[in-house]
C-alpha atoms as a PDB file:
ATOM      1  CA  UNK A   1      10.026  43.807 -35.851  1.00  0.00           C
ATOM      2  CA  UNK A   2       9.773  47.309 -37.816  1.00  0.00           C
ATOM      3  CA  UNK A   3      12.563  45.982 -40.010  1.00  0.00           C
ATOM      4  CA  UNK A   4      10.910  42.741 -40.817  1.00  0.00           C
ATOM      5  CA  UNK A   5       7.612  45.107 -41.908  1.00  0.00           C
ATOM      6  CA  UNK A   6       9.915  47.394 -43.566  1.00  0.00           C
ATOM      7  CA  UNK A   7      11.387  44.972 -45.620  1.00  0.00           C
ATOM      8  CA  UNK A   8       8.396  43.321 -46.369  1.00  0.00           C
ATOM      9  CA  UNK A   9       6.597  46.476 -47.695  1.00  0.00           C
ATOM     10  CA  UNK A  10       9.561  47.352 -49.837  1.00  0.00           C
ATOM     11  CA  UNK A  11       9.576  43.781 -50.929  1.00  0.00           C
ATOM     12  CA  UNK A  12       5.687  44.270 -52.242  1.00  0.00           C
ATOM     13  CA  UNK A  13       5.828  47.684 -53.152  1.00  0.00           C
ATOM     14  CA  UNK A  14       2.686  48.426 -50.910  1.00  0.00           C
ATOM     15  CA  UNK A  15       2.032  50.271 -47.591  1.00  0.00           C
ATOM     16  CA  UNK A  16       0.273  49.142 -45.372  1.00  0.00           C
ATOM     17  CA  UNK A  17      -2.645  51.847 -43.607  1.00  0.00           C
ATOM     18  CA  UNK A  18      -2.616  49.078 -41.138  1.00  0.00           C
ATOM     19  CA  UNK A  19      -0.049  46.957 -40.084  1.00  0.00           C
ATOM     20  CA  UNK A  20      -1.595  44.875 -37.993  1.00  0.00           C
ATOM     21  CA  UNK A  21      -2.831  43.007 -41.009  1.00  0.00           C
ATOM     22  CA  UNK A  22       0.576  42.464 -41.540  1.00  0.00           C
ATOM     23  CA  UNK A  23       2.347  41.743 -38.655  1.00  0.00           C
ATOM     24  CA  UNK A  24      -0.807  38.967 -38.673  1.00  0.00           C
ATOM     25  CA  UNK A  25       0.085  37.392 -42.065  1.00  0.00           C
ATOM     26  CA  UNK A  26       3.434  37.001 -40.879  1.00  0.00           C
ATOM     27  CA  UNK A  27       2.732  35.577 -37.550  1.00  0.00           C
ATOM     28  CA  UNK A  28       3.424  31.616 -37.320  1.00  0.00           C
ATOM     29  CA  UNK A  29       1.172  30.069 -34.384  1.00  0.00           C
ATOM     30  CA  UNK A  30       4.478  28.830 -32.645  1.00  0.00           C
ATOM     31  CA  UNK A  31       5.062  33.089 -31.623  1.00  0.00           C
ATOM     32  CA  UNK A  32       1.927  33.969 -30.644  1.00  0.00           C
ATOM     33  CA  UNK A  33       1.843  36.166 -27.527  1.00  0.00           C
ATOM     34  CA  UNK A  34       0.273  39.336 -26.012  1.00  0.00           C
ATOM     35  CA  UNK A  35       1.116  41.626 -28.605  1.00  0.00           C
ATOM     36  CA  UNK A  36      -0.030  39.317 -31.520  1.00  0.00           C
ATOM     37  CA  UNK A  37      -2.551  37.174 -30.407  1.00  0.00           C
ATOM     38  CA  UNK A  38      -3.391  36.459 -34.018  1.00  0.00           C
ATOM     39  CA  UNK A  39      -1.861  34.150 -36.757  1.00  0.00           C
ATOM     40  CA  UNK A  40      -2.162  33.862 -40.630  1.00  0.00           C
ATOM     41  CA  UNK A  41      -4.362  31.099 -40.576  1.00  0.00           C
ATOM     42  CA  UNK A  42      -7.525  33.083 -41.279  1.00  0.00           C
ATOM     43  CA  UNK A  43      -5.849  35.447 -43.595  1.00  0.00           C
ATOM     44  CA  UNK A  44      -4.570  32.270 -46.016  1.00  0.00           C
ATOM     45  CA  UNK A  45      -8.258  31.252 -46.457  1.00  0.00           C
ATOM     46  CA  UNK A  46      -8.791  34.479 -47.705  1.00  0.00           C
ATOM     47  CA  UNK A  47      -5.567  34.946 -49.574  1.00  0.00           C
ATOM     48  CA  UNK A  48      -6.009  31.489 -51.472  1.00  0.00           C
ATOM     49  CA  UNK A  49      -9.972  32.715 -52.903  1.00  0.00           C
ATOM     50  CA  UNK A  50      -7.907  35.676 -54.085  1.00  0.00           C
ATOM     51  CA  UNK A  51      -4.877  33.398 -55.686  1.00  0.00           C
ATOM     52  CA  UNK A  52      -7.152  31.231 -57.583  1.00  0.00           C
ATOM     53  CA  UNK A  53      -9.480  34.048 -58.936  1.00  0.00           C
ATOM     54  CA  UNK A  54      -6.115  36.181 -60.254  1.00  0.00           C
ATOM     55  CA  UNK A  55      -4.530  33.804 -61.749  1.00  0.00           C
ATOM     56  CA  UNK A  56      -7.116  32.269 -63.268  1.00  0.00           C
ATOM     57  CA  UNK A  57      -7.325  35.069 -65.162  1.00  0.00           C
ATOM     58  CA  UNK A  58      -4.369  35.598 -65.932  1.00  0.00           C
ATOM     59  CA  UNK A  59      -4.386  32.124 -67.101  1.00  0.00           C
ATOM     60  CA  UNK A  60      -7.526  32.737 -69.611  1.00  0.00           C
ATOM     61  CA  UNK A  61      -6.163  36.354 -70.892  1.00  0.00           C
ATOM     62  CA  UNK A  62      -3.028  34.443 -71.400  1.00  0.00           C
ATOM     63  CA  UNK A  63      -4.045  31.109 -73.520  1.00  0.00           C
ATOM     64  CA  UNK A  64      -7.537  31.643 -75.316  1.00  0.00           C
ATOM     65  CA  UNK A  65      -6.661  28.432 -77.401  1.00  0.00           C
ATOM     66  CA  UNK A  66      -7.048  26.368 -74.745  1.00  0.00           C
ATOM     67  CA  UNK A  67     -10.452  24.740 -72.766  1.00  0.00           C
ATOM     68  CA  UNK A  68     -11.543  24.921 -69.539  1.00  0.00           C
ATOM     69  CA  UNK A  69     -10.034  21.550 -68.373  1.00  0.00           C
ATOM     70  CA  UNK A  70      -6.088  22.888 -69.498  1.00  0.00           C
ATOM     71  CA  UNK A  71      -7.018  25.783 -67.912  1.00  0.00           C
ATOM     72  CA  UNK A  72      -8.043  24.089 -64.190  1.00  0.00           C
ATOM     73  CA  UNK A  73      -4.921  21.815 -64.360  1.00  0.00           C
ATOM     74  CA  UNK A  74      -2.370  24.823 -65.200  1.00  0.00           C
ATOM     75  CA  UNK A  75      -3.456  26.854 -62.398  1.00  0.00           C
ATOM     76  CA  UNK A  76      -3.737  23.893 -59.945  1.00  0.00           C
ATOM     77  CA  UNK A  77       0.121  23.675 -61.214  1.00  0.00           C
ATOM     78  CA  UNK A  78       0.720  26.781 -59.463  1.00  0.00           C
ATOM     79  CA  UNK A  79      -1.863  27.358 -56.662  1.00  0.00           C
ATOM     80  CA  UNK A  80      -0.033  24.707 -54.637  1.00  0.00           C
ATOM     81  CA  UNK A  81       1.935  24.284 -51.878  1.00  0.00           C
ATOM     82  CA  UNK A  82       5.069  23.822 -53.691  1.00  0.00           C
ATOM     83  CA  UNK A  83       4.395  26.368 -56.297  1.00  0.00           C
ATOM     84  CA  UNK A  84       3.170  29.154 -53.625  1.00  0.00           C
ATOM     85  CA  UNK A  85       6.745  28.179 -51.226  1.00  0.00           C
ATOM     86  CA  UNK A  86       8.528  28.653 -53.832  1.00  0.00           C
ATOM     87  CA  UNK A  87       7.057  32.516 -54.435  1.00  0.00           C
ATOM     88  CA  UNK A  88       7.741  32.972 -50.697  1.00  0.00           C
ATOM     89  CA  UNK A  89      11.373  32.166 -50.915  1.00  0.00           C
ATOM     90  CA  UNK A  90      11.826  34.183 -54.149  1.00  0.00           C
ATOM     91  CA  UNK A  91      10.819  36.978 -52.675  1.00  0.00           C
ATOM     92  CA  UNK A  92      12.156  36.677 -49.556  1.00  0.00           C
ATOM     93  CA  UNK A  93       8.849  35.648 -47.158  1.00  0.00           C
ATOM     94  CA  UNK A  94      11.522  32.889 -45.295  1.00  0.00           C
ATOM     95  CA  UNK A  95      13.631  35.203 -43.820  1.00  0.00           C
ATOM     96  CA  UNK A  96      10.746  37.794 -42.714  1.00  0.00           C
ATOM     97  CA  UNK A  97       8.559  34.910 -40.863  1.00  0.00           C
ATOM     98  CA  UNK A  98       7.973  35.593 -36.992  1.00  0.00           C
ATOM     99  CA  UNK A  99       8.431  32.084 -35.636  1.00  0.00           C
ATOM    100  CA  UNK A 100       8.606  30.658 -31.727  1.00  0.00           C
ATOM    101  CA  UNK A 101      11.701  29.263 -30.603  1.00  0.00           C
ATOM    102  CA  UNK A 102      10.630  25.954 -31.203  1.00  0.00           C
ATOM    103  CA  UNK A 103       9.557  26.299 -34.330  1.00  0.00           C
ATOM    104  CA  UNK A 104      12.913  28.071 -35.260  1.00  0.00           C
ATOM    105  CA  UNK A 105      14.960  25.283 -34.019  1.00  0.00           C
ATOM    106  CA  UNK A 106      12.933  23.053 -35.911  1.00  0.00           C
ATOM    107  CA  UNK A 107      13.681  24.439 -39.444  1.00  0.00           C
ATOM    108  CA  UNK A 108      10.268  26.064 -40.201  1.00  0.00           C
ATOM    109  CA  UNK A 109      11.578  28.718 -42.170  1.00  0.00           C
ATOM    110  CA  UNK A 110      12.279  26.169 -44.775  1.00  0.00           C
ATOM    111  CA  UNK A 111       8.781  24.001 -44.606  1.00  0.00           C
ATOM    112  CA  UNK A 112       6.537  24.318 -47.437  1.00  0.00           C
ATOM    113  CA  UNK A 113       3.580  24.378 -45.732  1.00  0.00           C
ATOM    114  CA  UNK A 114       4.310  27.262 -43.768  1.00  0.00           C
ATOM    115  CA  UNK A 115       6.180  29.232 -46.668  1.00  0.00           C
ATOM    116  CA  UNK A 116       3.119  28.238 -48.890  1.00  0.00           C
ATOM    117  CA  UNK A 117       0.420  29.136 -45.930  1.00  0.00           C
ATOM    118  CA  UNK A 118       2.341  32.752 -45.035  1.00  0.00           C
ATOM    119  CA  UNK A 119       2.572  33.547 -48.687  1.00  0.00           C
ATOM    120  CA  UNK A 120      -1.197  33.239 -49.056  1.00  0.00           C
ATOM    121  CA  UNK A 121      -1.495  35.071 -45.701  1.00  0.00           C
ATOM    122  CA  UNK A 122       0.103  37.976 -46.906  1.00  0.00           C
ATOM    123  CA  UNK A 123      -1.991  38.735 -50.205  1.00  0.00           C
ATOM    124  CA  UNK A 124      -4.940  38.369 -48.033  1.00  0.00           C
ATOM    125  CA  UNK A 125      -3.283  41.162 -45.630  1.00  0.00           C
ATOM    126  CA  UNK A 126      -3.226  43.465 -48.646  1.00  0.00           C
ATOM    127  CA  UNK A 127      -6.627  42.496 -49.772  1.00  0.00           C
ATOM    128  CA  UNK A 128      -7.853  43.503 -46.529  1.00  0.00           C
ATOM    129  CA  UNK A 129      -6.007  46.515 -46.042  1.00  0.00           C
ATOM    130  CA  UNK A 130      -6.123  48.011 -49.577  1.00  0.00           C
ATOM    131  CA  UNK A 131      -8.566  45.883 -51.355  1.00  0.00           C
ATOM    132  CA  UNK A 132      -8.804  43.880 -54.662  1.00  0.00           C
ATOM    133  CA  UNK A 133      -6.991  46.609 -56.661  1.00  0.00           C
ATOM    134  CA  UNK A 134      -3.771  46.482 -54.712  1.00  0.00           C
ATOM    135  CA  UNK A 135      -3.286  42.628 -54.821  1.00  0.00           C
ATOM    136  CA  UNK A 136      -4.213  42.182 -58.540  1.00  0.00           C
ATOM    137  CA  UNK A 137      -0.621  43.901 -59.538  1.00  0.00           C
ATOM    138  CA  UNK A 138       1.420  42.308 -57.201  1.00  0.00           C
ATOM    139  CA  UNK A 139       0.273  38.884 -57.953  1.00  0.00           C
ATOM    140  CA  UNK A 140       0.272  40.020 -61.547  1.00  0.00           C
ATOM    141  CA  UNK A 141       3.821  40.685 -60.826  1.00  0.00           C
ATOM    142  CA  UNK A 142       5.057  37.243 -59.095  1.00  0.00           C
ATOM    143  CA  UNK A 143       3.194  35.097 -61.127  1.00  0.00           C
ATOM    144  CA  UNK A 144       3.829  36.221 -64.874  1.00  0.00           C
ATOM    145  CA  UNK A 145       6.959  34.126 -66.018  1.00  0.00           C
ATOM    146  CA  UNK A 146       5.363  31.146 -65.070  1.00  0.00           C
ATOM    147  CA  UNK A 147       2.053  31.663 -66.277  1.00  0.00           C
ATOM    148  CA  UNK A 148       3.837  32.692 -69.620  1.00  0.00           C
ATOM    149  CA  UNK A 149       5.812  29.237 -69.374  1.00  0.00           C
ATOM    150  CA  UNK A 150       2.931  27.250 -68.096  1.00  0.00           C
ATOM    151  CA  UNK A 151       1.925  25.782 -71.715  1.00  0.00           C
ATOM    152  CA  UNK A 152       5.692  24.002 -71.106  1.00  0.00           C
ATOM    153  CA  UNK A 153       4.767  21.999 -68.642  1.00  0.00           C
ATOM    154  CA  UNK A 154       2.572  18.782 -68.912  1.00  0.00           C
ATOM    155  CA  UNK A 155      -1.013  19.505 -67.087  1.00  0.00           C
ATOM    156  CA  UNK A 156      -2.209  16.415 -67.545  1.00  0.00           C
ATOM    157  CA  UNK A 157      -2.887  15.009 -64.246  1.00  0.00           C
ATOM    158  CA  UNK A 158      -1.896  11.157 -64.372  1.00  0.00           C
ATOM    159  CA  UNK A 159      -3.540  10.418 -60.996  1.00  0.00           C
ATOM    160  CA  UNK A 160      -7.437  11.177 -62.291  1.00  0.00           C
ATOM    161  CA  UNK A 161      -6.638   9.310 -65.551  1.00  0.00           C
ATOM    162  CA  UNK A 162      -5.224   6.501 -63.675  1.00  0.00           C
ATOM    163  CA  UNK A 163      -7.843   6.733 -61.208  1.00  0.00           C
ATOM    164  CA  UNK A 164     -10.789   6.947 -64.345  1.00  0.00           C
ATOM    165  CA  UNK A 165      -8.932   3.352 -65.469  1.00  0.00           C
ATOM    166  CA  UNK A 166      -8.606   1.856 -62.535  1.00  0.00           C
ATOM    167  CA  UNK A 167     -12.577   2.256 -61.676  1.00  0.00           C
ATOM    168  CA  UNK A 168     -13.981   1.308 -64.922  1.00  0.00           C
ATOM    169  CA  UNK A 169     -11.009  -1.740 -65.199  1.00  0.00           C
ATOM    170  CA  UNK A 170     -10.907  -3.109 -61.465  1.00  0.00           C
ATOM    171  CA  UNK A 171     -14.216  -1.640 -59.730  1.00  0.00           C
ATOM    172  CA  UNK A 172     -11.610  -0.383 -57.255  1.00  0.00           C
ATOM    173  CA  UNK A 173      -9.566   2.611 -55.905  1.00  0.00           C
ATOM    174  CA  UNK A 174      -5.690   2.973 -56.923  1.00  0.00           C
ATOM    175  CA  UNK A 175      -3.204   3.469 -53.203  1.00  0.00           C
ATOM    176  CA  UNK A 176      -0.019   5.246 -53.011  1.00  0.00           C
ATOM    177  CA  UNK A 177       2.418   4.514 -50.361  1.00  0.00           C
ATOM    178  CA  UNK A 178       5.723   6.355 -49.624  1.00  0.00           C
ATOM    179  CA  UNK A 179       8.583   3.779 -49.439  1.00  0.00           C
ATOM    180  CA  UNK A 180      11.565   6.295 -49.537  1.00  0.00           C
ATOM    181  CA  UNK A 181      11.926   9.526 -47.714  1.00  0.00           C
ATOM    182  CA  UNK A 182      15.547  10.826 -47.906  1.00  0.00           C
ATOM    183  CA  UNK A 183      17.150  14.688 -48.013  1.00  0.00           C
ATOM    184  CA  UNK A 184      16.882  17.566 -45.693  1.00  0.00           C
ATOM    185  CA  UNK A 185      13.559  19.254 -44.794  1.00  0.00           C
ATOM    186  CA  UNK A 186      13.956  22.447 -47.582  1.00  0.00           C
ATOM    187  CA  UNK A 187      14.967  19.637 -50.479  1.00  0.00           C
ATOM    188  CA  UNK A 188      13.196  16.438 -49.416  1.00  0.00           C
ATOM    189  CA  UNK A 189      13.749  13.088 -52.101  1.00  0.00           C
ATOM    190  CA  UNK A 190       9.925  11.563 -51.987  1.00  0.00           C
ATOM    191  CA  UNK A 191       9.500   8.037 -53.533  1.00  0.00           C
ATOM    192  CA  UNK A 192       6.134   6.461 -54.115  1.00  0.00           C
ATOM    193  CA  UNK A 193       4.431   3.499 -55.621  1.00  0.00           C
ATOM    194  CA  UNK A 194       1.144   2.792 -56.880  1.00  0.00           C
ATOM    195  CA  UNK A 195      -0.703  -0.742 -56.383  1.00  0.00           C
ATOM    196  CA  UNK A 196      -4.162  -1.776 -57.534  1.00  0.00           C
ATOM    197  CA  UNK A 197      -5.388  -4.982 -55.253  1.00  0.00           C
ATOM    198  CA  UNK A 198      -1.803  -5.219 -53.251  1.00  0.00           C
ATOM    199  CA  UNK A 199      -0.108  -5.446 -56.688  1.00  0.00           C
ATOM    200  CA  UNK A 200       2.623  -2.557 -57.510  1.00  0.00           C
ATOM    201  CA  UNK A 201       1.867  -0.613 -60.826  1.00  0.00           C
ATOM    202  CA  UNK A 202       4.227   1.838 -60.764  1.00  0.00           C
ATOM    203  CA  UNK A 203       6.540   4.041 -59.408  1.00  0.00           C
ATOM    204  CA  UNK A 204       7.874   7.834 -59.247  1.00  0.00           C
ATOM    205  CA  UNK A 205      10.147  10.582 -57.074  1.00  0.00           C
ATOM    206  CA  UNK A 206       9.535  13.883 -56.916  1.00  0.00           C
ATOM    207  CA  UNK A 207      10.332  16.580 -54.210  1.00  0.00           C
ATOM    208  CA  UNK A 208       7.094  16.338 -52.190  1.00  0.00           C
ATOM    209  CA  UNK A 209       4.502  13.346 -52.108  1.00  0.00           C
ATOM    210  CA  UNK A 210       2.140  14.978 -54.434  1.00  0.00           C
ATOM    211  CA  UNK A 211       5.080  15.250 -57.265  1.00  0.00           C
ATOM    212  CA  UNK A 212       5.821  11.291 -56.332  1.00  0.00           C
ATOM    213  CA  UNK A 213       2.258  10.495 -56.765  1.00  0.00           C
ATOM    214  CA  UNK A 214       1.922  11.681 -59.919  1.00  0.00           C
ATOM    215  CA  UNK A 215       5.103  10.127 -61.213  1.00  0.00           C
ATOM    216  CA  UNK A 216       4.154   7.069 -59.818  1.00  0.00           C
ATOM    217  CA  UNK A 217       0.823   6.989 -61.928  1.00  0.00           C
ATOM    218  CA  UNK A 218       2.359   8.433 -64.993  1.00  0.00           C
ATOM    219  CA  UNK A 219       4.687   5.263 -64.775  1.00  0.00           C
ATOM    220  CA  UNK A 220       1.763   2.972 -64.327  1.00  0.00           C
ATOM    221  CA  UNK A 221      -0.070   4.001 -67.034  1.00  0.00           C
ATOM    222  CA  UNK A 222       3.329   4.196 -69.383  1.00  0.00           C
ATOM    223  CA  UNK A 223       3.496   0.310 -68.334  1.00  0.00           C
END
């Protein structure tokens, strides 16, 4: 256990006063016992508030040229699941998790909803040990190349638009349904169509349902 903390200091630059906090951040439900009778889960509320106020900033420092809707859809870009795993395995959060047998055996090192969850855990840990002024650089830190590449990416979000022309077309709600599921749990193949009134309008892949989803409606509205 000290090594996992160790490491996981070293890996923030930060000390904890308390390490409780973060023995707690890192503390799947599946291992809770007598000596930590505590998981992340209230920790990740706090660390997500935190996630979305930083980088929302660093988001509006970044691009001034841009509105208030770019800005929403770039950080929802990277304030999810997939985006906040993936800063857990990059710096190294998968190998430090304190998991139950059970959940070991079942591959939870390499969920995303657990990598994501811990992730958010742990800046909430810091908050609450050190306060605002020691998470603000290390988020600052893990987040900069992408928020610098952000303007890259297409933000558009093809499920509202679809959505918007679906209700004003139809009267009526778009529904997704997974049809393919394929690839190990850490690089899962999702597939998904679209249909409007049992009638297919699209579909997309991506590597988690969300992704899918929005392929799929991109592909509708391309059609």
């Amino acid at each position: 256990m000290e090594k996992k903390l160790y490491a996981c200091e070293e890996m923030l630059a930060y000390r904890f006063e308390n390490r409780q906090w973060l023995v707690r951040a890192l503390t799947h439900a599946s291992a809770l016992s007598d000596e930590a009778p505590f998981g992340y889960e209230r920790l990740e509320f706090l660390g997500d508030g935190a996630l979305d106020m930083i980088i929302g900033l660093m988001l509006f420092e970044r691009y001034p040229e841009h509105d208030e809707g770019w800005l929403t859809r770039a950080r929802a870009m990277l304030v999810n699941t997939d985006g906040l795993a993936q800063q857990a395995i990059d710096v190294g959060l998968d190998g430090l998790l304190i998991l139950g047998k059970g959940e070991e055996k079942a591959g939870g090192r390499r969920k995303t909803s657990i990598l994501a969850g811990v992730y958010e855990a742990l800046i909430g840990a810091v908050l609450v040990d050190g306060g605002y002024g020691s998470i603000e650089p290390i988020v600052r830190r893990h987040f900069q190349d992408v928020v610098d590449t952000i303007h890259t990416l297409n933000t558009k979000n093809y499920k509202s638009l679809l959505q918007e022309r679906i209700q004003v077309e139809h009267q009526t709600l778009p529904d997704y349904e997974v049809v393919e599921c394929s690839g190990p749990d850490h690089d899962k193949r999702f597939v998904v169509r679209v249909c409007v009134e049992n009638k297919e309008w699209g579909r997309g892949a991506g590597k988690s349902k969300k992704d899918a989803e929005m392929a799929a409606a991109r592909d509708a509205l391309d059609k």
